[in-house]
PDB file of N, CA and C in Angstrom:
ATOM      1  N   UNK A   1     142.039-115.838-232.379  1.00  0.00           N
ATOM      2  CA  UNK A   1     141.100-115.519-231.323  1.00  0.00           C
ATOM      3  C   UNK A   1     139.975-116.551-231.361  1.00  0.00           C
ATOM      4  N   UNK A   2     139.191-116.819-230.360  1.00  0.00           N
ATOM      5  CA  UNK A   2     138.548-117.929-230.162  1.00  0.00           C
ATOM      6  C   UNK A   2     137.374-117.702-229.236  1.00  0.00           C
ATOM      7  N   UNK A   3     136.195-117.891-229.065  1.00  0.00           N
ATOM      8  CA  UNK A   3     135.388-117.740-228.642  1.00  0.00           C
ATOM      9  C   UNK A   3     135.080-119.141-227.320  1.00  0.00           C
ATOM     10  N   UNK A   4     134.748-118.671-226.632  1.00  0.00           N
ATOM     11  CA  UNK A   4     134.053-119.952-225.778  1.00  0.00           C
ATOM     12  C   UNK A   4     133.597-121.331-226.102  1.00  0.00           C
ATOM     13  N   UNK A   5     132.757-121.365-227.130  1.00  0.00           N
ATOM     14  CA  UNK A   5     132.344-122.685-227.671  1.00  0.00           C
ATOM     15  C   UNK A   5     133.813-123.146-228.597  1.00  0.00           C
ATOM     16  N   UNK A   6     134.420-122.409-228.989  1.00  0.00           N
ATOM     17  CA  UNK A   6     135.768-122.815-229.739  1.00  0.00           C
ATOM     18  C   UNK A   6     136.455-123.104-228.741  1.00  0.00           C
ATOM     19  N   UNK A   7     137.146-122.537-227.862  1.00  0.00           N
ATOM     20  CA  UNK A   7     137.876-123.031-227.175  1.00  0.00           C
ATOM     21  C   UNK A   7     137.156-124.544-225.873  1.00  0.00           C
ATOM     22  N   UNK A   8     136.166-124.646-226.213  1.00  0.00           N
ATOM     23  CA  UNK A   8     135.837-125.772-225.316  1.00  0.00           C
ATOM     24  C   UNK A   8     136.407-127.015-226.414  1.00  0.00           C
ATOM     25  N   UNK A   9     135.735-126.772-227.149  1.00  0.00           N
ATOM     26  CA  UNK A   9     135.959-127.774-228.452  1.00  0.00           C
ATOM     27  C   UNK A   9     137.120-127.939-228.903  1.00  0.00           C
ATOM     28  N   UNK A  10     138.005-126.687-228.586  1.00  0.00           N
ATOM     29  CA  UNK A  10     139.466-127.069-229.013  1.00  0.00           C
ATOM     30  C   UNK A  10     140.354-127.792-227.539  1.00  0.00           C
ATOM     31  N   UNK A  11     139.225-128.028-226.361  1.00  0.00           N
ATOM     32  CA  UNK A  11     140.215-128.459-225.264  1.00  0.00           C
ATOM     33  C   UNK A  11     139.684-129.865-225.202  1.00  0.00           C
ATOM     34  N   UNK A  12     138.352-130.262-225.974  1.00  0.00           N
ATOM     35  CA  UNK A  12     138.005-131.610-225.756  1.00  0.00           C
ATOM     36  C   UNK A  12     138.542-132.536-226.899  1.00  0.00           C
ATOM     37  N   UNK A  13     138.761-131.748-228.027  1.00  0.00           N
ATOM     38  CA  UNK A  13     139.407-133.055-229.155  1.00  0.00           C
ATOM     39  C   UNK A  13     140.770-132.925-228.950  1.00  0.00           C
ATOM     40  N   UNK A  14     141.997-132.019-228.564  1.00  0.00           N
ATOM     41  CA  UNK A  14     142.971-131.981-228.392  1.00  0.00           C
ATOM     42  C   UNK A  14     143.841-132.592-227.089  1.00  0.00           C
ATOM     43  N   UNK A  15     142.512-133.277-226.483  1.00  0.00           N
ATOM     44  CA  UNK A  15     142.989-133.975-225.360  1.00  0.00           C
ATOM     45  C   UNK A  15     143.495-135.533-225.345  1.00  0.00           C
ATOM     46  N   UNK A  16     144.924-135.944-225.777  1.00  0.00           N
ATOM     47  CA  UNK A  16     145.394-136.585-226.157  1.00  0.00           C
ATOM     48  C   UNK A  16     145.911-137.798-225.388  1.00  0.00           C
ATOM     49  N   UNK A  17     145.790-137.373-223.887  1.00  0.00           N
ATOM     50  CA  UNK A  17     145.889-138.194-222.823  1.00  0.00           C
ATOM     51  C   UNK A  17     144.410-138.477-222.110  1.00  0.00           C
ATOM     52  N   UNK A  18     143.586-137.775-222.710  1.00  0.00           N
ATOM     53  CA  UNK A  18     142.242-138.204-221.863  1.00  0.00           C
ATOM     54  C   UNK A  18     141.916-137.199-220.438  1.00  0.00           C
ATOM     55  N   UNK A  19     143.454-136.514-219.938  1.00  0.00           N
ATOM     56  CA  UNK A  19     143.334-135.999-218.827  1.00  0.00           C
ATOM     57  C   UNK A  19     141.808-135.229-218.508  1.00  0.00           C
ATOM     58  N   UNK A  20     141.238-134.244-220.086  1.00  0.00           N
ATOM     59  CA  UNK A  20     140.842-133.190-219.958  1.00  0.00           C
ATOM     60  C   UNK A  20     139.395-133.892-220.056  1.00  0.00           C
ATOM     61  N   UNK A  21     139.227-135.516-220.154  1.00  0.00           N
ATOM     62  CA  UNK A  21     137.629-135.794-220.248  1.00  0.00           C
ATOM     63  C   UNK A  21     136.962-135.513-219.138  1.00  0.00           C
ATOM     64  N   UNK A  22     137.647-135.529-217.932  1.00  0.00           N
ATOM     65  CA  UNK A  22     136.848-135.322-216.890  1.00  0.00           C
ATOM     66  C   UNK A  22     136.966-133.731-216.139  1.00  0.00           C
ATOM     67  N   UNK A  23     138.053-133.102-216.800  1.00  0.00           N
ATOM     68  CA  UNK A  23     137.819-131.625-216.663  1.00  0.00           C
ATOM     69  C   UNK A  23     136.543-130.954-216.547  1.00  0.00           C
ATOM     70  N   UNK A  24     135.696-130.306-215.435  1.00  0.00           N
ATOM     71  CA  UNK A  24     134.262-129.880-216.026  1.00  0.00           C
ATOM     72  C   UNK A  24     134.762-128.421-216.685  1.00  0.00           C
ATOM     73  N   UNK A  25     133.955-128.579-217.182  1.00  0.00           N
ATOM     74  CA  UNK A  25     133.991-126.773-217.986  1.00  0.00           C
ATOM     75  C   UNK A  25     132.306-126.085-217.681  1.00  0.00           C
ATOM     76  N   UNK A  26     132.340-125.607-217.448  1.00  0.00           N
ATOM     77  CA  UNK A  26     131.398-124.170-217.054  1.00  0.00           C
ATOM     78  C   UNK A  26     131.560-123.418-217.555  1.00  0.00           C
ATOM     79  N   UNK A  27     129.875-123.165-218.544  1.00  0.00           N
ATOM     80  CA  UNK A  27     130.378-121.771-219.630  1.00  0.00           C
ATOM     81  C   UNK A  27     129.108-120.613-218.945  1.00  0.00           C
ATOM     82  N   UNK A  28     129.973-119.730-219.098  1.00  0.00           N
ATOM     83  CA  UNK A  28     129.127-118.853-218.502  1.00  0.00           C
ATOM     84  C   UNK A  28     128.805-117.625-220.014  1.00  0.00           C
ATOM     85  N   UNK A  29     127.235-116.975-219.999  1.00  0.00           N
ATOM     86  CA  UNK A  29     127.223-116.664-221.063  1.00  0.00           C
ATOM     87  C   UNK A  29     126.213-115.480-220.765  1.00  0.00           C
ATOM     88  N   UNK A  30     126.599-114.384-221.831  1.00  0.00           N
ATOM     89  CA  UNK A  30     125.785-113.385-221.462  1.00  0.00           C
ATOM     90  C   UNK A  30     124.474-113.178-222.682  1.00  0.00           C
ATOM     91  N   UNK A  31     124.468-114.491-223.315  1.00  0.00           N
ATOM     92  CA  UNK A  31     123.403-115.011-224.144  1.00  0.00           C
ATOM     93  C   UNK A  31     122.102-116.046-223.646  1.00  0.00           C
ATOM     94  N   UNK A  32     121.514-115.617-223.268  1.00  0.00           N
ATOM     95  CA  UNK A  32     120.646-116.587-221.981  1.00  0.00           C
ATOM     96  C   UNK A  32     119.354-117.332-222.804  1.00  0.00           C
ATOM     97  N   UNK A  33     119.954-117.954-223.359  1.00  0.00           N
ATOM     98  CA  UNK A  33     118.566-119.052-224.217  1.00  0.00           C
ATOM     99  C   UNK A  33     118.887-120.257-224.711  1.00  0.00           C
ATOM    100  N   UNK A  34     118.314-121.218-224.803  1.00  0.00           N
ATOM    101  CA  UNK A  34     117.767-122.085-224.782  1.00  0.00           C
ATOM    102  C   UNK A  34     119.558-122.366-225.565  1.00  0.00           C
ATOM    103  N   UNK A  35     119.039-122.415-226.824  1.00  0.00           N
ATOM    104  CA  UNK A  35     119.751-122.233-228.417  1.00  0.00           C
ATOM    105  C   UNK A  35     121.644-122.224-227.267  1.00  0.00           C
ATOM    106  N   UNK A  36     121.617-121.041-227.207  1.00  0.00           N
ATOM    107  CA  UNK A  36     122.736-120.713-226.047  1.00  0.00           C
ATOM    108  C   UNK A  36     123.367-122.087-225.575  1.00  0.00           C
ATOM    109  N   UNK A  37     122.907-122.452-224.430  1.00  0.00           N
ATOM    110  CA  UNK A  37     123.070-123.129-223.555  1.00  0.00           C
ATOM    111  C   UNK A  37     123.161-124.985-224.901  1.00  0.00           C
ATOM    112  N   UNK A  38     122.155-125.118-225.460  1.00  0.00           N
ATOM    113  CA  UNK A  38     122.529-126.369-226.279  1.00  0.00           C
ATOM    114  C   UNK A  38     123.851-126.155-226.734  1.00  0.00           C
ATOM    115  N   UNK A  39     124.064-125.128-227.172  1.00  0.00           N
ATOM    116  CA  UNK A  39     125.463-125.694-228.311  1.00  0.00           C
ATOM    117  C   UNK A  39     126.317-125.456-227.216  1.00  0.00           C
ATOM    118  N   UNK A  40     126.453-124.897-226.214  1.00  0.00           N
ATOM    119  CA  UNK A  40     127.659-125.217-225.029  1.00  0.00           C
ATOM    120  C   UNK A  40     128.017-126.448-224.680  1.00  0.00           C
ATOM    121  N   UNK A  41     126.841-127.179-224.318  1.00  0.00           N
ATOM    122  CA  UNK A  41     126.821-128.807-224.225  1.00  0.00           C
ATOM    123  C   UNK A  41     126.799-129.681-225.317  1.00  0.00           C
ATOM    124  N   UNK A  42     126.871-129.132-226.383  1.00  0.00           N
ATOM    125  CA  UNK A  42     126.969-130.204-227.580  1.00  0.00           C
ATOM    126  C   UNK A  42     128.496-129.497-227.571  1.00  0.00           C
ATOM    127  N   UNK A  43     129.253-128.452-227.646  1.00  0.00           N
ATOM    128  CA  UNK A  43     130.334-128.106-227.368  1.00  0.00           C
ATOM    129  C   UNK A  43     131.039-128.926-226.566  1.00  0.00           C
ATOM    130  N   UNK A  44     130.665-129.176-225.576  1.00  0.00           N
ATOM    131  CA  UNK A  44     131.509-130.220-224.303  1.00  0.00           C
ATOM    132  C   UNK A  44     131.023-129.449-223.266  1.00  0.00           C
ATOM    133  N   UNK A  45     130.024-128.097-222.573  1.00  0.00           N
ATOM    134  CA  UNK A  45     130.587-127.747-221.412  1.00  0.00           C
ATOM    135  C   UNK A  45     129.824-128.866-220.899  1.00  0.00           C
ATOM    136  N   UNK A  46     130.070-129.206-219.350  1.00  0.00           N
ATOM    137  CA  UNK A  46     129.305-129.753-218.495  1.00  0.00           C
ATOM    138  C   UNK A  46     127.961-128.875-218.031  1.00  0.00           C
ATOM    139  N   UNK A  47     128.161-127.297-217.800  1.00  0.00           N
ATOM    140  CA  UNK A  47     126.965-126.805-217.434  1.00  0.00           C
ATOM    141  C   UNK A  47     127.030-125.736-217.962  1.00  0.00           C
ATOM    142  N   UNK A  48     125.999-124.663-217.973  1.00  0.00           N
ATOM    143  CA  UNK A  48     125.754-123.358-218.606  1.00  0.00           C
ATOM    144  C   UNK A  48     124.948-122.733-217.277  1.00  0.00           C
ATOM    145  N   UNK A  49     125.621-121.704-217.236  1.00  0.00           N
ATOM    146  CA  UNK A  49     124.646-120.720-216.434  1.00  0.00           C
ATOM    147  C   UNK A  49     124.765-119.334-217.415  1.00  0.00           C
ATOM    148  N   UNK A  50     123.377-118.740-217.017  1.00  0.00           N
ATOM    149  CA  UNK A  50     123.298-116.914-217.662  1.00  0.00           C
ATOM    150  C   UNK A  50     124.028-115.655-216.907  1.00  0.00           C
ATOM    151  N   UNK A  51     124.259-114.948-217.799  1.00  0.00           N
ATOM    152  CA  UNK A  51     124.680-113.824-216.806  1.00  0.00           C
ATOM    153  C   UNK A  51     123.570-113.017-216.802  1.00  0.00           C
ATOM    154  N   UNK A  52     123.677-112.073-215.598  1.00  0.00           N
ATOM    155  CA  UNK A  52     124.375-111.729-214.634  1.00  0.00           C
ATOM    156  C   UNK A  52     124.466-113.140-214.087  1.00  0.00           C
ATOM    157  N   UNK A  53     125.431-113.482-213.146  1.00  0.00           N
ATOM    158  CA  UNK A  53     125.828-114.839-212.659  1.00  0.00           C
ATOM    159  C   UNK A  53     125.273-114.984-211.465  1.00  0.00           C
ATOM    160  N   UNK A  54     124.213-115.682-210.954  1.00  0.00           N
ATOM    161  CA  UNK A  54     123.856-115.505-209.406  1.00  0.00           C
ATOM    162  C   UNK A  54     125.187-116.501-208.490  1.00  0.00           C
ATOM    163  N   UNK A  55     125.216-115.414-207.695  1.00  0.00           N
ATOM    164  CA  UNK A  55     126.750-116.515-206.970  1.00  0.00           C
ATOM    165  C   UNK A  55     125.914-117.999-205.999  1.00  0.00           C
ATOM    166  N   UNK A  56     124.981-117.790-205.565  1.00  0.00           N
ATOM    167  CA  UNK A  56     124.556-119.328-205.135  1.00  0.00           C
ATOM    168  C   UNK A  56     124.782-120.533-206.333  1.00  0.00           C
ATOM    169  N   UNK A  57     123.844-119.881-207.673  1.00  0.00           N
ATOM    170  CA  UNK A  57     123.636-121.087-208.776  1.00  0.00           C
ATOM    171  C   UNK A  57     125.125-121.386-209.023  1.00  0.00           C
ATOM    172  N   UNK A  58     126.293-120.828-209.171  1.00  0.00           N
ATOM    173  CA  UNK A  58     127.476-120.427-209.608  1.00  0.00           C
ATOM    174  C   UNK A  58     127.633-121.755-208.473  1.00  0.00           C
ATOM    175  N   UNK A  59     127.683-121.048-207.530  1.00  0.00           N
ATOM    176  CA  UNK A  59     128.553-122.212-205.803  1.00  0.00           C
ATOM    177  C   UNK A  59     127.942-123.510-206.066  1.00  0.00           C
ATOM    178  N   UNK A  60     126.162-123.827-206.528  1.00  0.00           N
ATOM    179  CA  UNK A  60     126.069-125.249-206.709  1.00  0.00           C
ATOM    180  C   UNK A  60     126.465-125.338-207.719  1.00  0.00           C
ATOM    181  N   UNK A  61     126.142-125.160-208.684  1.00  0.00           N
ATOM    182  CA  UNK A  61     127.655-125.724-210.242  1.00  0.00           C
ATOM    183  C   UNK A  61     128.981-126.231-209.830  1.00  0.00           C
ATOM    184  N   UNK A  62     129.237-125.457-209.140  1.00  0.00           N
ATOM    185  CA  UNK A  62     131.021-126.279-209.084  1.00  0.00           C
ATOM    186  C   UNK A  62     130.645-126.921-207.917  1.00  0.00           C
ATOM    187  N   UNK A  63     129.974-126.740-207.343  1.00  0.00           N
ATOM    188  CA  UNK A  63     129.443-128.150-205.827  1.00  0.00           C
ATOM    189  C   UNK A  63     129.568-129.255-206.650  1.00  0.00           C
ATOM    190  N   UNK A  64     128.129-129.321-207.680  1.00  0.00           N
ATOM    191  CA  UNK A  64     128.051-130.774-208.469  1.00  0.00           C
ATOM    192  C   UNK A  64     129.060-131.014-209.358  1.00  0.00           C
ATOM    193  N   UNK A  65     129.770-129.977-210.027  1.00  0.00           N
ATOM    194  CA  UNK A  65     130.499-130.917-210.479  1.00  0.00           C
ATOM    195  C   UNK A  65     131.449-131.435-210.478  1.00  0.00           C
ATOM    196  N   UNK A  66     132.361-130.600-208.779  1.00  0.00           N
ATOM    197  CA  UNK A  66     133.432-131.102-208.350  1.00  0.00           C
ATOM    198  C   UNK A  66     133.305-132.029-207.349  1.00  0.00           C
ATOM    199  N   UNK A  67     132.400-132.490-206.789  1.00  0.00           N
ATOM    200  CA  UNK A  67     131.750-133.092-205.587  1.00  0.00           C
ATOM    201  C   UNK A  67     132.479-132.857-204.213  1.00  0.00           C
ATOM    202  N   UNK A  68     131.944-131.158-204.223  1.00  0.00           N
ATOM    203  CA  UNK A  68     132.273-130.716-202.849  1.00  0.00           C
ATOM    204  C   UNK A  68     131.285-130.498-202.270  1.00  0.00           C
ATOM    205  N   UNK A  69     130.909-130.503-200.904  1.00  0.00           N
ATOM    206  CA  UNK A  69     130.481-130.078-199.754  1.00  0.00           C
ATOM    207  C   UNK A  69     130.737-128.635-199.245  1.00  0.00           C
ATOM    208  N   UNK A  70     129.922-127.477-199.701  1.00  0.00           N
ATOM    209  CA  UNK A  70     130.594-126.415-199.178  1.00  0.00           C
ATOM    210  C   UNK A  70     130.215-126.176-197.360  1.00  0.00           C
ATOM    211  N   UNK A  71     131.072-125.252-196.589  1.00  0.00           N
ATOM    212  CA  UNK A  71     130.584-125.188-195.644  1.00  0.00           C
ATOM    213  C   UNK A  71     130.737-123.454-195.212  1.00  0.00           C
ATOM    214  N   UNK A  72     129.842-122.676-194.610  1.00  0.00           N
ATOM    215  CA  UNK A  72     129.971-121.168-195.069  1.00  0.00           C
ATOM    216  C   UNK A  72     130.757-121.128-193.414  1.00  0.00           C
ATOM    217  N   UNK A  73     131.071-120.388-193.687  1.00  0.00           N
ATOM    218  CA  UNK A  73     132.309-119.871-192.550  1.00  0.00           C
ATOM    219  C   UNK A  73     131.475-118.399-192.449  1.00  0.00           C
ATOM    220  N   UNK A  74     130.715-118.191-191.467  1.00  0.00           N
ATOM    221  CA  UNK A  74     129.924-117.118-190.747  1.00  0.00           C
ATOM    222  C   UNK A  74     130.930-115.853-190.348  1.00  0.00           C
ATOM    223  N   UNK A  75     131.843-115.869-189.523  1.00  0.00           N
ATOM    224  CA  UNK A  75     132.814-114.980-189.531  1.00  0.00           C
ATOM    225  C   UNK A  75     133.308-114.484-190.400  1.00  0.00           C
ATOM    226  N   UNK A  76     133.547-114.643-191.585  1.00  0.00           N
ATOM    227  CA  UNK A  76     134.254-113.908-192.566  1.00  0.00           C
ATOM    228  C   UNK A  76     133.175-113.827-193.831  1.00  0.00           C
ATOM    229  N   UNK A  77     132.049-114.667-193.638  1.00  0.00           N
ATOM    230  CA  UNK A  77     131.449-114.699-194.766  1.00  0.00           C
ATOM    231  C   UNK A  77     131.966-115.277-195.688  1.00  0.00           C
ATOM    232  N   UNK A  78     132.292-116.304-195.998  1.00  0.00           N
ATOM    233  CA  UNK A  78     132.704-116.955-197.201  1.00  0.00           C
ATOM    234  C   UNK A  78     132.429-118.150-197.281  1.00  0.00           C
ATOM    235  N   UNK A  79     132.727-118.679-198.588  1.00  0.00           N
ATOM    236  CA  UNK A  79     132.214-120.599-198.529  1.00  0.00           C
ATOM    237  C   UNK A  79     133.571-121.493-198.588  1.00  0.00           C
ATOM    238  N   UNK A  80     134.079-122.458-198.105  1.00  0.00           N
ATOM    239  CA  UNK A  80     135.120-123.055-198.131  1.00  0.00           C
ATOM    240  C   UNK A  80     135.072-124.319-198.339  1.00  0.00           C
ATOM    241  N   UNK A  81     135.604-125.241-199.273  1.00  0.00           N
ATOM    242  CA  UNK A  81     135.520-126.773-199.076  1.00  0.00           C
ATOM    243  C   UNK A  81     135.837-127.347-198.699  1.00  0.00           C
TER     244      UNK A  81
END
């Protein structure tokens, strides 16, 4: 069994083709401090957000780090890229 910061760490040194360097990882954590959030990124994630998860901060996280453009689709309510 493996925890979050383990399994980031076990997907960034085990990456043997390189594929997974540019993988972002997003750790989401229901530990919201400082302390928290460092060892995620000394872990490898690219970003940390706290829980409860606000779904905007959530939608720009994977905006930046997939480099999408979202655009909200009013009729159904939803965001689409």
């Amino acid at each position: 069994v493996m925890d979050g910061l383990a399994a980031i760490r076990w997907l960034r040194q085990h990456d043997v083709d390189h594929a997974q360097a540019t993988l972002p990882i997003l750790l989401l954590s229901a530990h919201a401090s400082s302390d928290a959030e460092a060892a995620a990124l000394a872990a490898g994630a690219n970003a940390f957000l706290a829980k409860p998860v606000c779904r905007t901060a959530l939608l720009d996280l994977i905006q930046r780090q997939l480099g999408l453009a979202w655009q909200h689709d009013n009729d159904q309510n939803r965001y689409v890229a």
